[in-house]
Each structure stands twice: as C-alpha cells, then as structure tokens.
Protein backbone atom coordinates (compact mmCIF):
# COMPACT_ATOMS: atom_id res chain seq x y z
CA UNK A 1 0.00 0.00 0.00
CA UNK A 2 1.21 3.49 -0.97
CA UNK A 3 1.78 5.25 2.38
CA UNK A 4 1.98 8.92 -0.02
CA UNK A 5 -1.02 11.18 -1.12
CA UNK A 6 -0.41 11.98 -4.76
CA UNK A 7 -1.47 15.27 -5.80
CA UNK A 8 -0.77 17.16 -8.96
CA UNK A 9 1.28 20.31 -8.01
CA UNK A 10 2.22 23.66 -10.65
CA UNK A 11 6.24 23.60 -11.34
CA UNK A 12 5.86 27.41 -10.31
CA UNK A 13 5.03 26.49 -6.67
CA UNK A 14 7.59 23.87 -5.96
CA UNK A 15 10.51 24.93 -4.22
CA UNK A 16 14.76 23.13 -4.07
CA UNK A 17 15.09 21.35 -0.65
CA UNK A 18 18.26 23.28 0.34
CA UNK A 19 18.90 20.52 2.95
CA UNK A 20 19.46 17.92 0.31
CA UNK A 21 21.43 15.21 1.24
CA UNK A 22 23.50 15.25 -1.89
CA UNK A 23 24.40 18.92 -1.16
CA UNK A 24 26.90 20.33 1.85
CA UNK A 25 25.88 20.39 5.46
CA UNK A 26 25.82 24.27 5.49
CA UNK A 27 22.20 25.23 3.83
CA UNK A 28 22.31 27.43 0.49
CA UNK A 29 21.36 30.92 0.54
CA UNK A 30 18.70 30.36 -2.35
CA UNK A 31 17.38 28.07 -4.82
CA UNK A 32 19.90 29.39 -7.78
CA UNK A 33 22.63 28.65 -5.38
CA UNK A 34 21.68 25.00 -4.56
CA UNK A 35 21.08 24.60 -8.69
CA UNK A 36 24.41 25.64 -9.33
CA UNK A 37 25.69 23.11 -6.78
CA UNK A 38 23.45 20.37 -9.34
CA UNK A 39 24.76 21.46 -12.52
CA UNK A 40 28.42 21.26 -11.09
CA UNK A 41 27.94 18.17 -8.98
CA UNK A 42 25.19 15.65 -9.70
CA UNK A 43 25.54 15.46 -13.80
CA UNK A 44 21.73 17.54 -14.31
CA UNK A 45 23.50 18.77 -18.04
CA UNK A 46 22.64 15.13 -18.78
CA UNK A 47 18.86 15.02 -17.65
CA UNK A 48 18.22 18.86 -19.44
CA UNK A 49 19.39 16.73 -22.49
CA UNK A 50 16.77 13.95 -22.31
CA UNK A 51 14.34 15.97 -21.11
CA UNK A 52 14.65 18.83 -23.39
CA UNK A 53 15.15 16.40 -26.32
CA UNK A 54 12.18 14.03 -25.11
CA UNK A 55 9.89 16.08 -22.78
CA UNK A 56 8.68 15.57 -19.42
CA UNK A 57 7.61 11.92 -17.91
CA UNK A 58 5.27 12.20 -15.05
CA UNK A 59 7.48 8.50 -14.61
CA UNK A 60 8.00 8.87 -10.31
CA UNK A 61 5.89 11.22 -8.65
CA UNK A 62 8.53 14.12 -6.49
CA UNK A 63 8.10 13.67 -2.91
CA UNK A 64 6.81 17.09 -1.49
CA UNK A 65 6.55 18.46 2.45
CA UNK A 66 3.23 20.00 2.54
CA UNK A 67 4.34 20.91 6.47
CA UNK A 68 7.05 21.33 8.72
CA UNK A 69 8.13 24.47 10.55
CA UNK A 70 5.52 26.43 8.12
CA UNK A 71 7.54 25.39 4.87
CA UNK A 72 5.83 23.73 2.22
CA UNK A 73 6.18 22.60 -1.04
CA UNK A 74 9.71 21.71 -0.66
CA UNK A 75 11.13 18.88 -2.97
CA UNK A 76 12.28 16.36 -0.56
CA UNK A 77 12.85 13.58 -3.23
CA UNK A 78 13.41 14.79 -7.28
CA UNK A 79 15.45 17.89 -6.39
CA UNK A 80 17.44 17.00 -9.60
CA UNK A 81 14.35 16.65 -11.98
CA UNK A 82 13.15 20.16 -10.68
CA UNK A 83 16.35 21.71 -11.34
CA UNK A 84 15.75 20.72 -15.17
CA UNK A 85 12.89 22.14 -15.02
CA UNK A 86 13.68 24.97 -13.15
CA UNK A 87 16.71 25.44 -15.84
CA UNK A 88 14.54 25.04 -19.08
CA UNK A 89 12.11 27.46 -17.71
CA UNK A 90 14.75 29.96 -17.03
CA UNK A 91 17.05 30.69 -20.14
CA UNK A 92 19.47 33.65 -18.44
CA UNK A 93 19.78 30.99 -15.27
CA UNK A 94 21.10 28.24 -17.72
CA UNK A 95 22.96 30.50 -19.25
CA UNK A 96 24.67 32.29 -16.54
CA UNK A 97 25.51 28.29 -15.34
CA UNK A 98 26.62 27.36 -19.00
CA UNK A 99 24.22 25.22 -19.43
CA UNK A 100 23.30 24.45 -22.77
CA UNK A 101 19.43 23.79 -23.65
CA UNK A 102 18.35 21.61 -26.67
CA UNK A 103 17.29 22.88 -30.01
CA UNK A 104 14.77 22.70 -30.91
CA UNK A 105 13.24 22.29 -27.16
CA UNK A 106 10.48 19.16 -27.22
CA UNK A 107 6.70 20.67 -26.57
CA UNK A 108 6.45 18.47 -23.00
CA UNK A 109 9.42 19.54 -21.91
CA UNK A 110 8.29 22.74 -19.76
CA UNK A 111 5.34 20.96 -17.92
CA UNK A 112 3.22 23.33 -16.16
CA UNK A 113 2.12 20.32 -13.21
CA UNK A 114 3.70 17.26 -11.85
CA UNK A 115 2.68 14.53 -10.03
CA UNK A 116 3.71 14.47 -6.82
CA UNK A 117 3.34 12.19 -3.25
CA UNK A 118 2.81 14.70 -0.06
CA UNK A 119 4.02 13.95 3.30
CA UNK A 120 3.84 15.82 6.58
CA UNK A 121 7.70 15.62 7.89
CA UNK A 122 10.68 14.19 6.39
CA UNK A 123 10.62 11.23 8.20
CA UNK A 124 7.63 9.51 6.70
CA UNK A 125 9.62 9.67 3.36
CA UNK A 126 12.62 8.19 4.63
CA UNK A 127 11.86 4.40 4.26
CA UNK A 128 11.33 5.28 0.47
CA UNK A 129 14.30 7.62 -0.29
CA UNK A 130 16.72 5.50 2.18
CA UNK A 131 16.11 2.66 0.32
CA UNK A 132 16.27 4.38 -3.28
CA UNK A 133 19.23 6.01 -2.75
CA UNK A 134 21.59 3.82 -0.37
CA UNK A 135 20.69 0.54 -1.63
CA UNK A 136 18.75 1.16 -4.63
CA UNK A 137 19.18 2.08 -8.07
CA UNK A 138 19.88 5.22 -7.76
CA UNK A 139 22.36 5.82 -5.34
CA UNK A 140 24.21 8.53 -3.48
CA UNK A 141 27.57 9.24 -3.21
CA UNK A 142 29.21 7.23 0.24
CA UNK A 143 28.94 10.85 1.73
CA UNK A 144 25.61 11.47 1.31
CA UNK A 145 24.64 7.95 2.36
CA UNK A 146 26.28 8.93 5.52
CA UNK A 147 24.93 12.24 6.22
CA UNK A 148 21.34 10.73 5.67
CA UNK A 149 22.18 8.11 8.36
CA UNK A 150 23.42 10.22 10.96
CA UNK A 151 20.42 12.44 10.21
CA UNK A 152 17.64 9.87 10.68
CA UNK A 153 20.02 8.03 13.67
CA UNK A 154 19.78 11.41 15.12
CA UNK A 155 16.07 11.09 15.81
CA UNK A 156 15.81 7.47 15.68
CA UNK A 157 19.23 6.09 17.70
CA UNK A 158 18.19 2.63 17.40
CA UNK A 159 20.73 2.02 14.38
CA UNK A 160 19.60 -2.03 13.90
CA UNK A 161 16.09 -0.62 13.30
CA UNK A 162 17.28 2.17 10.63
CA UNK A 163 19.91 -0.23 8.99
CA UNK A 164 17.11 -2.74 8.18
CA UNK A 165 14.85 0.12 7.11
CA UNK A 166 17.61 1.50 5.12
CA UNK A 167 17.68 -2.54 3.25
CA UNK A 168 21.41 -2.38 4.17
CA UNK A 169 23.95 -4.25 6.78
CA UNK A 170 24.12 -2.75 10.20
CA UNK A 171 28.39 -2.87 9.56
CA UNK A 172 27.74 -0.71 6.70
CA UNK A 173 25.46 1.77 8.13
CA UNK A 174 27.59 2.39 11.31
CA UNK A 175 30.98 2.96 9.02
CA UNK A 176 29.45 5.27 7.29
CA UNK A 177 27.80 6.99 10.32
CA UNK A 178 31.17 7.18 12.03
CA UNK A 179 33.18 8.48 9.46
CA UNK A 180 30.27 11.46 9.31
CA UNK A 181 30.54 11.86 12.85
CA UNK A 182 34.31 12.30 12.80
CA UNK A 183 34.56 14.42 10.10
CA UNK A 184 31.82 16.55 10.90
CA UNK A 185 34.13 16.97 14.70
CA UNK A 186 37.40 17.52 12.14
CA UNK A 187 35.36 20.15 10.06
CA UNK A 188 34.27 22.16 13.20
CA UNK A 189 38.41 22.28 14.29
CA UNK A 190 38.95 24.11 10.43
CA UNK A 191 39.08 21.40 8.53
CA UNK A 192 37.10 22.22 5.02
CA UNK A 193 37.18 20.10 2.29
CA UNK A 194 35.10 22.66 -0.33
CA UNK A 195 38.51 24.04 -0.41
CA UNK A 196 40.77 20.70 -0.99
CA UNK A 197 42.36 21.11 -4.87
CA UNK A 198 41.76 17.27 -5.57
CA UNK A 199 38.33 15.00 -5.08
CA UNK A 200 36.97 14.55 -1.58
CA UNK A 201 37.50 10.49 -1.38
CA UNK A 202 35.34 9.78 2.18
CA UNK A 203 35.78 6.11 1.87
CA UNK A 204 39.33 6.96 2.84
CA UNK A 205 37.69 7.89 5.82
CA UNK A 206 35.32 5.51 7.21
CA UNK A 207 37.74 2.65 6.05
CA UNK A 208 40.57 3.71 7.93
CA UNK A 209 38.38 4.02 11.49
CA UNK A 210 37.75 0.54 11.47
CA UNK A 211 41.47 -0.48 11.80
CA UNK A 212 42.76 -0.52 15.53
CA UNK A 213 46.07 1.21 14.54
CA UNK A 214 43.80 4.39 13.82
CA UNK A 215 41.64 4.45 16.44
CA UNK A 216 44.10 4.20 19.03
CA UNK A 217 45.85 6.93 17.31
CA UNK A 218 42.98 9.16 17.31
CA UNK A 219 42.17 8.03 20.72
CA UNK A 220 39.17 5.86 20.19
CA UNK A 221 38.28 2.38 21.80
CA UNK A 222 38.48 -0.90 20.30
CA UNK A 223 35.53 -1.67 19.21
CA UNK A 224 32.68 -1.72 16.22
CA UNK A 225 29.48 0.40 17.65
CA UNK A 226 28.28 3.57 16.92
CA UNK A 227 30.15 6.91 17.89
CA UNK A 228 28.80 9.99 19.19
CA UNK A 229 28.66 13.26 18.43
CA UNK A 230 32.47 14.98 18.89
CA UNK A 231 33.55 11.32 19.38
CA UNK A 232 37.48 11.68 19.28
CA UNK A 233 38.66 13.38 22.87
CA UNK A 234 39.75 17.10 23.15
CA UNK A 235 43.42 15.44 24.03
CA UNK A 236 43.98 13.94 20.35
CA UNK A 237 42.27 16.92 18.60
CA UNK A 238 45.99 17.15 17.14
CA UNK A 239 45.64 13.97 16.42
CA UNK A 240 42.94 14.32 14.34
CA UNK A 241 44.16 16.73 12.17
CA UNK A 242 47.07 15.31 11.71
CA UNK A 243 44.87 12.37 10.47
CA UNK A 244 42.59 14.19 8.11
CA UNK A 245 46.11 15.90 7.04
CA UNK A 246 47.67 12.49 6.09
CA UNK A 247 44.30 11.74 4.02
CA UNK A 248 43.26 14.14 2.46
CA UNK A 249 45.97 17.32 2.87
CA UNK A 250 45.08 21.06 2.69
CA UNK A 251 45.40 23.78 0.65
CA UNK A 252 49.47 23.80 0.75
CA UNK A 253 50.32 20.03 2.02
CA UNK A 254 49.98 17.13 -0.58
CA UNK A 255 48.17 14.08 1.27
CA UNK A 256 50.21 10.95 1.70
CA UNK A 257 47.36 9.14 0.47
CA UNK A 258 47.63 8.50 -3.04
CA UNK A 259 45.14 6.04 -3.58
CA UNK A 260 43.29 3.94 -1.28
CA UNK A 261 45.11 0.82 -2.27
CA UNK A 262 48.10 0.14 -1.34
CA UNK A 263 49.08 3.34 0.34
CA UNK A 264 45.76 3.10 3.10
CA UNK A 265 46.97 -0.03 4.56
CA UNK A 266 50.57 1.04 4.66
CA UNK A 267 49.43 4.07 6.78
CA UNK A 268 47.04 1.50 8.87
CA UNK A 269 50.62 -0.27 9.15
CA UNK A 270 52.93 2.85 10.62
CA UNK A 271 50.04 3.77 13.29
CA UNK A 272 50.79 0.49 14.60
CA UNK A 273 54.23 1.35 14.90
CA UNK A 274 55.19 4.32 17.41
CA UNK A 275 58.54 4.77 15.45
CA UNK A 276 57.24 4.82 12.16
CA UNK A 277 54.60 7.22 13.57
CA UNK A 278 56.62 9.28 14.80
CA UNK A 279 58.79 9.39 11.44
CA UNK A 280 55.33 10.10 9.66
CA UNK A 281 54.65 13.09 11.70
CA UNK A 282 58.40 14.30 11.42
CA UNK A 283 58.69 13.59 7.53
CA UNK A 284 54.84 13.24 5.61
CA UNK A 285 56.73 10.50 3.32
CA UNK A 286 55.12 7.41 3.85
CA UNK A 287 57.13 5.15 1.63
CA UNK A 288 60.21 6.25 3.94
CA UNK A 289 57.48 5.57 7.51
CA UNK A 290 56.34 2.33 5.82
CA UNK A 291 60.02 0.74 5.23
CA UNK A 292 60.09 0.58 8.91
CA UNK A 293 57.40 -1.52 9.65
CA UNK A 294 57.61 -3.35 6.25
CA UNK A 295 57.32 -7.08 6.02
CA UNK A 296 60.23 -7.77 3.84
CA UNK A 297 59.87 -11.56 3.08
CA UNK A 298 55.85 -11.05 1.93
CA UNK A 299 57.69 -8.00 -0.29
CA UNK A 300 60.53 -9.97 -1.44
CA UNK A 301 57.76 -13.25 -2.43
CA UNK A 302 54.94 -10.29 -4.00
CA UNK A 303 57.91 -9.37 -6.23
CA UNK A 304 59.24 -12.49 -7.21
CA UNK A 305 55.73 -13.59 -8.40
CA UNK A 306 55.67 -10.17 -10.54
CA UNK A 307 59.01 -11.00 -12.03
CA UNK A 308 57.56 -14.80 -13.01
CA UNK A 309 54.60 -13.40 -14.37
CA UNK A 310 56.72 -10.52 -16.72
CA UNK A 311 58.50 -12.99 -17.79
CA UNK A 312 55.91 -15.48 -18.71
CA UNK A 313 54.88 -11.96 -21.21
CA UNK A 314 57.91 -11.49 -22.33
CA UNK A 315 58.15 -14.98 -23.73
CA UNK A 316 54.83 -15.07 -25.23
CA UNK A 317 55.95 -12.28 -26.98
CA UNK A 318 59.46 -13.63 -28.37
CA UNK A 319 58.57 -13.97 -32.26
CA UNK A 320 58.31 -10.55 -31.96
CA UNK A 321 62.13 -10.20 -31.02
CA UNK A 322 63.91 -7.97 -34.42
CA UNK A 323 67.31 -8.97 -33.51
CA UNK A 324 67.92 -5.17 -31.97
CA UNK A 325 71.66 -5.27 -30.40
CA UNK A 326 70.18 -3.20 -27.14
CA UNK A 327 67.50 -5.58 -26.55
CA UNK A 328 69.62 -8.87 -26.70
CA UNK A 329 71.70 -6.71 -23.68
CA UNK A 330 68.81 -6.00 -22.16
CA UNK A 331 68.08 -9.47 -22.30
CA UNK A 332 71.72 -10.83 -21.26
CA UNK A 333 71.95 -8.44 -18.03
CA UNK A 334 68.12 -9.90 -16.76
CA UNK A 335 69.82 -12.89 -17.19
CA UNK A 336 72.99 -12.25 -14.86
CA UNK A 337 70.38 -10.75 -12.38
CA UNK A 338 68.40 -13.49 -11.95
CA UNK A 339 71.71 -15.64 -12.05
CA UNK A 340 72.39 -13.72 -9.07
CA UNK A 341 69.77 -13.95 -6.81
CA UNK A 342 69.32 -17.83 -7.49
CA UNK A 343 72.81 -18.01 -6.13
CA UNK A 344 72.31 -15.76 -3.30
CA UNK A 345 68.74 -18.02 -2.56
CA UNK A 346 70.78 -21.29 -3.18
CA UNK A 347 73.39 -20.29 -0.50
CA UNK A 348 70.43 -19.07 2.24
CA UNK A 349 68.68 -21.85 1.74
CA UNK A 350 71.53 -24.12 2.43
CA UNK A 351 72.73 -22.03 5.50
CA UNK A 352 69.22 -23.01 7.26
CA UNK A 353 68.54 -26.32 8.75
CA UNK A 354 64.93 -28.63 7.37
CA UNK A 355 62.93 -26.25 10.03
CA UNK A 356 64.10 -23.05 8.80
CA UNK A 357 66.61 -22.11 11.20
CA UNK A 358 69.97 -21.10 10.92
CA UNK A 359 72.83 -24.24 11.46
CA UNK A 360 74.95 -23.42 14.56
C-alpha cells in the first residue's frame, strides 16, 4: 500500500530542498545557489538533455513536504528533476551556469504540473528515499549515504532498526555513520574540504576508522558500535588533524594518500608502529614511515611472483624479437640478475637447517 497522497502540483510552486542530502551540510542561501551546486555536482546537463530532447515523464511522482516548521512545497525527493525544469524554464539561469538547452526544445518539456506524493515531515519519506538512494538504483555518493544516516540516527538512535529500514547491513550503516561523525568533529576544528584542490574520497575515511592502529591513534576504543557526536577526545584533537592531514591534505600540504590501495593499509601499518609514527609526523613520506614496519619476506615473495609473471609476457611475446643489439643486452643483463639472486637463494637456503633455522 502506498503510504503517499499523490497530488498534482504547478512547477511554479515547488521549491529546491536546500537541505538535500547530496548537497553540503551548510544550507544554500537560495534556490539558484543549490542549482548551481546540481549542474556542477550531480551530472543535471545530462537530464536537461533527455528531457529537453524528449519532454517531461510524469514517470516517479517528487516527494513534497506539505508541512514542517511552516515550509511547504519543498522537494524532498526529485530535487534534480526540478532543477531541469527549473533550468529550461529559465534561459538567463542556464545560461549564466553554461548550461546548454536543446534545439529545438520538445513541446512536454516545460510541464506546467507534476505529479507528486505529499508527506507531513521528512521522516515519513525516509523508508522510500533510504532505500532508493543507499541501496537502490539510484544511489548517493558514500557521503551522502552517511549524512542521511546520521540524520535519521539522530532522531531514531536505534541504528539495527534504521539499517534494516535503510535494506542495508548494520556494519555498513555504522561505518558510514562514524566516518560522518568524525569528520563533521574535524570540520568544526577548520578542517574544510570545499577548499581541498583534488576529489573529496570519504571512503578513505570511514575505512581507515575501522582499523585498531587508527583508532588508538585518534584516541578511540576498540571496538565496532556507533560513535557519538564529537567522538574523538579534546586530548587527540591534534591527532585528528594530523589524520585528516595524512588523508586528504590542505590547501598547501599534498596528502600521503595516493590512492586507497596500497598506500591506506601502509598508513594502517605505521600507526601500529610508534617509530614509524613518529617518522610520519616528522617527515609526511610514507614510503620512507612504511620501510620501517615493512614485512620484507611477503615484499621480497609479491615481487618475485611479478618477475615470473613478466617474464611469462615477455616470452609469449618472443617472435616478436627484431634482432635489436640493445635488446639482446637487455636481455643478457636480466639474465645475470636473476643468475644472481638464485645463487644468493641457493646459499640461504643451504645455510638453514629442514625447520628453517639457521645451522649453529
């Protein structure tokens, strides 16, 4: 059974939910504003093009507040699809936002009524949008997921409740909650990442509170459940930074985060080392921290697998050799190499006893 009241409502009286959850946590100053975020973040160029070039389909009714704190009409659920229209309608908006509208425009696609389902508050939406949007087909962003959470949590704390509700794992929804939580704590200390030169990656994040090494850093417990509000203590608010630093940098430093894999678990790897740490903070190098608390023999087996596998290529591709003087070199020097280090694995192997350990 529908649990909405669908109406038809005029495009004229509908009005941008400037607490979207794909938008920032600070709320826009007006409608144009939080359109401009769309066009820039949340690929609308692409809907004015199929809408504009195939009109308007009344497909999925927007979700619309008729009440809360005296607002209504405010687009709780379609805030993309009335930014199309919003931008077709408006020619010196689109414009002024570069966006380019179809020629010739199709007849249906400035509608002057939608359907749309009313609710009272936001919360008798959320079963529907949670579910759309965080395990559904049309999903946010792991930020937005996140923010949603810790929005509805923040009414409803029982977080088994609005995982199942949500139609994802209680693991999942607490990650995500937790990173919010954390960086929400890091953003109020002067962290901003609207001002970060590269992509905000939050998976970086929530990932790397679920290690041990980073908790205790940051001066959380062990542990798996939900975090509060402010959850990391005033006495590691250096930490903290220091931590957001390492993932994601700042205006002048370069984070020491690359990409998530390898270089996250090589910093999960120096936390758990106070020396390495310590080197980190010093030096933000991490290949220099990590050769301290690197495992040498997994390294020295990961590359030796690489080396069997290039080589398996490079004779596959042998017909293909032209008789080229430098390349028979190159070929003769691999050869001494790996001459080499047979001979330097021959003699280790015969200085250890059947158990592996050295002969006295």
């Amino acid at each position: 059974m529908n649990p909405f009241e669908e109406k038809t409502a005029k495009v004229s009286d509908l009005r941008l939910d400037l607490r979207n959850p794909r938008m920032p946590d600070d709320q826009f100053a007006d409608e144009d504003e939080a359109i401009e975020y769309l066009v820039r973040h949340a690929a609308v160029e692409e809907l004015v093009e199929s809408i504009g070039s195939s009109g308007w389909f009344d497909y999925e009714p927007l979700i619309v507040l008729s009440s809360e704190d005296n607002n209504r009409n405010i687009v709780i659920e379609g805030n993309r699809r009335l930014a199309v229209l919003r931008l077709l309608r408006d020619d010196a908006l689109a414009k002024r936002l570069g966006v380019r509208i179809p020629t010739p425009l199709h007849e249906d696609a400035k509608p002057e009524t939608v359907k749309i389902w009313e609710v009272g508050h936001r919360r008798d939406a959320r079963d529907f949008i949670g579910f759309k949007h965080i395990n559904g087909a049309f999903k946010w962003d792991s930020f937005a997921k996140a923010k949603y959470a810790a929005e509805w949590l923040d009414e409803d704390p029982d977080v088994a409740a609005v995982s199942r509700r949500l139609g994802d794992t209680h693991n999942t929804v607490v990650r995500l909650v937790n990173g919010y939580r954390v960086l929400r704590q890091s953003e109020r200390q002067g962290f901003d990442r609207e001002k970060l030169p590269r992509r905000f990656s939050f998976s970086h994040l929530y990932t790397a509170l679920t290690r041990p090494s980073v908790r205790s850093y940051v001066g959380l417990e062990e542990g798996t459940g939900l975090l509060g509000a402010d959850p990391i203590p005033d006495t590691h608010s250096k930490d903290l930074h220091q931590l957001i630093t390492w993932l994601y940098g700042d205006e002048e430093t370069d984070p020491v985060i690359k990409s998530q894999n390898p270089d996250l678990g090589r910093l999960v790897s120096v936390l758990g080392n106070e020396s390495a740490t310590r080197l980190l903070e010093a030096h933000p190098s991490l290949p220099a921290a990590f050769e301290l608390v690197e495992d040498k023999r997994a390294r020295f087996t990961s590359e030796m697998a690489k080396l069997l596998d290039q080589t398996k290529i490079v004779s596959s591709l042998i017909g293909s050799f032209d008789g080229d003087q430098s390349t028979m070199e190159m070929a003769t020097t691999v050869q001494r190499t790996v001459k080499v280090i047979v001979k330097a694995m021959e003699a280790e192997t015969s200085s250890l006893s059947p158990r592996g350990k050295a002969r006295e």
